[in-house]
Protein backbone atom coordinates (compact mmCIF):
# COMPACT_ATOMS: atom_id res chain seq x y z
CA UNK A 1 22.44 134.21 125.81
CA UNK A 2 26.23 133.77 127.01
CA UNK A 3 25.67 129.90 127.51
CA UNK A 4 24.39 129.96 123.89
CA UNK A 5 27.40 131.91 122.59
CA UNK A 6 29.57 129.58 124.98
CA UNK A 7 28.03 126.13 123.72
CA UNK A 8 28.50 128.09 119.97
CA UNK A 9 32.21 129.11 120.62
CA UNK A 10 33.36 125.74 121.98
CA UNK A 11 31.38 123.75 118.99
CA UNK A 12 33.37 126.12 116.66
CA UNK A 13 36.59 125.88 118.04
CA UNK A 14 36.68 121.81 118.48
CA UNK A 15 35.34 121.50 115.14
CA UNK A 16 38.27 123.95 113.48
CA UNK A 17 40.88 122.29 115.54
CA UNK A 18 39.57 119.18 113.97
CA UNK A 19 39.40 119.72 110.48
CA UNK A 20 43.25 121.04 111.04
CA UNK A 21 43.85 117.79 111.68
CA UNK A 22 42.27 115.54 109.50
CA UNK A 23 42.03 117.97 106.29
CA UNK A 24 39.75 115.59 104.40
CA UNK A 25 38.55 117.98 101.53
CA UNK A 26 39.81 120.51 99.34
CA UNK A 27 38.68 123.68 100.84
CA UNK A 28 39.03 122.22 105.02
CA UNK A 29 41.55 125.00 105.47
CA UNK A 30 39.58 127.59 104.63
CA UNK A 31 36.45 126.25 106.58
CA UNK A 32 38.57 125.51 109.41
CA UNK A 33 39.74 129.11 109.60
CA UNK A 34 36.25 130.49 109.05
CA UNK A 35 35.17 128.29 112.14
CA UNK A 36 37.55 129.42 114.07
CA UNK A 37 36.81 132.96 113.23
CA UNK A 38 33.16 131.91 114.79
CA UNK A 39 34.66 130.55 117.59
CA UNK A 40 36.02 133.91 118.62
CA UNK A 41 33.50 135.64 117.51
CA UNK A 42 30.98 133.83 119.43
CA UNK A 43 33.14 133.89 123.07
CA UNK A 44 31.28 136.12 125.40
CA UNK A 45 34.32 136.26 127.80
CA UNK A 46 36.22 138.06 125.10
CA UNK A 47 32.83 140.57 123.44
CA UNK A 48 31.98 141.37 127.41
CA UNK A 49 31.83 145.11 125.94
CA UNK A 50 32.56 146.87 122.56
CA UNK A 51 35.96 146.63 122.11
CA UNK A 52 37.28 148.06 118.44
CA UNK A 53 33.47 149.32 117.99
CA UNK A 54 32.04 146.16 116.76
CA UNK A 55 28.56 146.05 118.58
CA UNK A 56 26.82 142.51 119.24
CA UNK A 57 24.40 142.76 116.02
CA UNK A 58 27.79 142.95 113.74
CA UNK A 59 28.85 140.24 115.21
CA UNK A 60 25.84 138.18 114.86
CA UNK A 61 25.54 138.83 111.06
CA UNK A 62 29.30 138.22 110.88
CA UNK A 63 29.12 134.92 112.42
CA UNK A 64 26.15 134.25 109.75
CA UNK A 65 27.65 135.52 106.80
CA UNK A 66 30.39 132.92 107.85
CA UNK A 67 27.61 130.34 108.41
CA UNK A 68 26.02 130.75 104.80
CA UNK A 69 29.70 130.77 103.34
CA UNK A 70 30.30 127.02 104.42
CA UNK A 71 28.23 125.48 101.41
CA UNK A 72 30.02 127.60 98.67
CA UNK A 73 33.36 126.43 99.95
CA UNK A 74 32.71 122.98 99.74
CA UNK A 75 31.45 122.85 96.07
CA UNK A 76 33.65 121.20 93.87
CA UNK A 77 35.90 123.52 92.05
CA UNK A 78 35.79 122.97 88.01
């Protein structure tokens, strides 16, 4: 389960650092900052325990919730 959450994390992270670079839609800033929330959420070094009370399972529907956000942020705004 950590090498999942590790492979996860590092996907994340590389692709946030790369939209911040490139930008090439509208809404990349927000959906480089929501990866990069996954990208922490999803590091086991740093969720070892419980810290602030958030538990693994609110995490994991966190890190969905930001998953299922993605195609609403890249329809075109009227």
């Amino acid at each position: 389960m950590a090498l999942l959450g590790w492979i996860i994390g590092f996907a994340a992270l590389f692709a946030g650092l790369a939209l911040r670079q490139d930008m090439p839609v509208g809404g990349s800033s927000t959906l480089s900052s929501l990866l990069l929330m996954l990208a922490i959420l999803a590091c086991p070094m740093v969720w070892r325990e419980t810290p602030l009370g958030i538990s693994r399972r609110q995490r994991i529907m966190l890190g969905l919730t930001l998953l299922f956000c993605v195609p609403v942020l890249l329809l075109p705004a009227t």
